[in-house]
C-alpha atoms as a PDB file:
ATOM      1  CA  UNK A   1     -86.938 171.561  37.340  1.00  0.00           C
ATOM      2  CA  UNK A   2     -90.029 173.334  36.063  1.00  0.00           C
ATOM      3  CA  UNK A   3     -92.558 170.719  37.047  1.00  0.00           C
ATOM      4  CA  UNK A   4     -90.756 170.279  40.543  1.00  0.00           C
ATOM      5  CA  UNK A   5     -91.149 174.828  40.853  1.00  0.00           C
ATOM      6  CA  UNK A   6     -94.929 174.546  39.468  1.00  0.00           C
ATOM      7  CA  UNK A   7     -95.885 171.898  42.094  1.00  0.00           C
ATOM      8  CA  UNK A   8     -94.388 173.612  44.669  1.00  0.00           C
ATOM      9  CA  UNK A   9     -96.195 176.620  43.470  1.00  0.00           C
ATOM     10  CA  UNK A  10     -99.780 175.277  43.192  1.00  0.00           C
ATOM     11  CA  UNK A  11     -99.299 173.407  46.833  1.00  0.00           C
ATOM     12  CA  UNK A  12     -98.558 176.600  48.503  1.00  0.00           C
ATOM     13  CA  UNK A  13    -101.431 177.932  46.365  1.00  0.00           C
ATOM     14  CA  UNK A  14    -103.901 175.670  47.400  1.00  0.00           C
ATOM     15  CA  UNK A  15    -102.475 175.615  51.070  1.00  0.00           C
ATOM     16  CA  UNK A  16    -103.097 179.270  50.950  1.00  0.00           C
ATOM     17  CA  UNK A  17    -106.962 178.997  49.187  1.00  0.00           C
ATOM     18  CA  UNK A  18    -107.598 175.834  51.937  1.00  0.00           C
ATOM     19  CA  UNK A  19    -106.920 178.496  55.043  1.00  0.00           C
ATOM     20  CA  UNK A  20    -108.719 181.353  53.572  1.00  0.00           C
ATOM     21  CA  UNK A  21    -112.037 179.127  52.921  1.00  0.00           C
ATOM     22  CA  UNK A  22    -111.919 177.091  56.004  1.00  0.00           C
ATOM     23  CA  UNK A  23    -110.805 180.397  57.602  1.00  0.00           C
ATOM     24  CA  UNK A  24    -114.442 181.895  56.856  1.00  0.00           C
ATOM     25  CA  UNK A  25    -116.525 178.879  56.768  1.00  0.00           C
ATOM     26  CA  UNK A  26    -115.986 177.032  59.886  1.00  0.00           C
ATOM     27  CA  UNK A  27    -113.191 178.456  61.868  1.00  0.00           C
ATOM     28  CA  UNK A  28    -114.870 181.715  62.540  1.00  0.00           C
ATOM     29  CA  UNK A  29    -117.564 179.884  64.437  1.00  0.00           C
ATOM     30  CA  UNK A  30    -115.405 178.750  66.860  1.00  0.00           C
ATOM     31  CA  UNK A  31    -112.588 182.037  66.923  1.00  0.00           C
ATOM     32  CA  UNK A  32    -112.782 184.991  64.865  1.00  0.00           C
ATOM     33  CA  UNK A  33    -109.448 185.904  65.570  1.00  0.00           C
ATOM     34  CA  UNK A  34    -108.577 182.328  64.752  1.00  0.00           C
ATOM     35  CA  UNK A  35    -109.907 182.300  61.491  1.00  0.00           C
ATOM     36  CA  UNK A  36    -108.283 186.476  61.188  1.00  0.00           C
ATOM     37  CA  UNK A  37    -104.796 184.528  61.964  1.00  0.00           C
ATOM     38  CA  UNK A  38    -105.573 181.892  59.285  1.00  0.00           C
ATOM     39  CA  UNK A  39    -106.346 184.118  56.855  1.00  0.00           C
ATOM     40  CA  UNK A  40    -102.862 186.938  57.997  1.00  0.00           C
ATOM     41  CA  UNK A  41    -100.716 183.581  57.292  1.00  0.00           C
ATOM     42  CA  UNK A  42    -102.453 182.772  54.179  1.00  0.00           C
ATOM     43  CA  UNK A  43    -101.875 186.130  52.931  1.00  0.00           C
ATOM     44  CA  UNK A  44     -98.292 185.820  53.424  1.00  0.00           C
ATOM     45  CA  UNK A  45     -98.059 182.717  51.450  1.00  0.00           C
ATOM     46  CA  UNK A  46     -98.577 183.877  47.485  1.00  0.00           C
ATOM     47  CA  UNK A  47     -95.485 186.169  47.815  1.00  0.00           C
ATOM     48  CA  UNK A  48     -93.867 182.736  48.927  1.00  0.00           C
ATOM     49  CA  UNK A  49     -95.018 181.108  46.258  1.00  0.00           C
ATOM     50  CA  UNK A  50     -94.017 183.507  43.604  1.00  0.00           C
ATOM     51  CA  UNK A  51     -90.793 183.204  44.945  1.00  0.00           C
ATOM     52  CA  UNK A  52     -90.587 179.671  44.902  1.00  0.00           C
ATOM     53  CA  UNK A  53     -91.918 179.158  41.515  1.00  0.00           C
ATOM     54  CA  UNK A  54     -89.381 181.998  40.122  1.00  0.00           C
ATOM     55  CA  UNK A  55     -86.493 180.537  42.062  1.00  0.00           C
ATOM     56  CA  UNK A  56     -83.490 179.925  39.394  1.00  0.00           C
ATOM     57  CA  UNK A  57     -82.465 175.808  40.053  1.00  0.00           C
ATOM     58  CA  UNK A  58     -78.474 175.259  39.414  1.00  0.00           C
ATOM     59  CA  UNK A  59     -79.363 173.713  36.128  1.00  0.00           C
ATOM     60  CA  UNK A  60     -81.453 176.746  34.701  1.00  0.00           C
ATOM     61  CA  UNK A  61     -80.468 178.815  32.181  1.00  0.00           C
ATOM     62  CA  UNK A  62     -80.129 182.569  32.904  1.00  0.00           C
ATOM     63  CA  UNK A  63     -81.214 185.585  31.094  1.00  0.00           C
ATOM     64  CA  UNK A  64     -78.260 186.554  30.265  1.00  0.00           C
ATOM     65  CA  UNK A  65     -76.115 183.965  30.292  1.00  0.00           C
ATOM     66  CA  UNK A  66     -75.225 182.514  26.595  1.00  0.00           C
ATOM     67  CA  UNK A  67     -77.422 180.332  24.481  1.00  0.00           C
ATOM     68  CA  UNK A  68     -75.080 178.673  22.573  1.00  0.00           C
ATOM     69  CA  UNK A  69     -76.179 179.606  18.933  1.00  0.00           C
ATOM     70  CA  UNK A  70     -73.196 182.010  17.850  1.00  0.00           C
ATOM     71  CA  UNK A  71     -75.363 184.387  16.068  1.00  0.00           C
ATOM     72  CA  UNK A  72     -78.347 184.963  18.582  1.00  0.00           C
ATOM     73  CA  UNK A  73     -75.635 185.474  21.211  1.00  0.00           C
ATOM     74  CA  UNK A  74     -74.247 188.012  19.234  1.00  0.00           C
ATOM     75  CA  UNK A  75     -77.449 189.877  18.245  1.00  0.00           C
ATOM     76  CA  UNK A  76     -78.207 189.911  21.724  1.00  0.00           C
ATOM     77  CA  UNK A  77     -74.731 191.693  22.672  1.00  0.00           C
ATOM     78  CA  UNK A  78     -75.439 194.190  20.333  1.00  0.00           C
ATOM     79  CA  UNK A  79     -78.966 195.070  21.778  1.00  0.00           C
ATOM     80  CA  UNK A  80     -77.315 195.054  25.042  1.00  0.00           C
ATOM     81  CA  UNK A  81     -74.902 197.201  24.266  1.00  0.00           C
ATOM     82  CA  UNK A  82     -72.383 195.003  25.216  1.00  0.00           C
ATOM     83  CA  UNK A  83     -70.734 194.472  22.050  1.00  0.00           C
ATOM     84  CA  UNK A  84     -70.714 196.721  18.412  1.00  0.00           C
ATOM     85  CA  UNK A  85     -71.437 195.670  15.037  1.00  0.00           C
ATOM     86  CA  UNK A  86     -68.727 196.571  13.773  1.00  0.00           C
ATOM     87  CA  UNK A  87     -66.063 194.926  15.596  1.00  0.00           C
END
């Protein structure tokens, strides 16, 4: 799942770089406001990655969610507050 996120990531990464250069270096010689709309949807696209990349897949573990080893689980309860010592 992690290899699948951080391809995704660095393709919309690299999508994003590919406008923004080719944006400035030949598109503007044919359109500026071309190459301004190139680089307005390439700025939109690191948000989208971030979000992709972050995205929780079905098999994921969660933050909270437990990890199995009785004693971490518990010493993370107690920092949570969600359950005392001394019960």
């Amino acid at each position: 799942m992690y290899a699948r996120r951080r391809r995704a990531y660095f393709l919309l990464m690299g999508g994003c770089l590919f406008l923004f250069v080719s944006a400035w270096s030949f598109v503007r010689l044919w359109s500026v406001e071309a190459a301004v709309a190139l680089c307005v949807v390439a700025m939109v696209i690191p948000p989208v990655a971030a979000m992709v990349a972050n995205r929780r897949g079905p098999d994921d573990r969660w933050w909270d969610d437990p990890s199995g080893d009785q004693k971490s689980d518990e010493w993370w309860d107690e920092l949570d507050g969600k359950r005392r010592r001394d019960e």
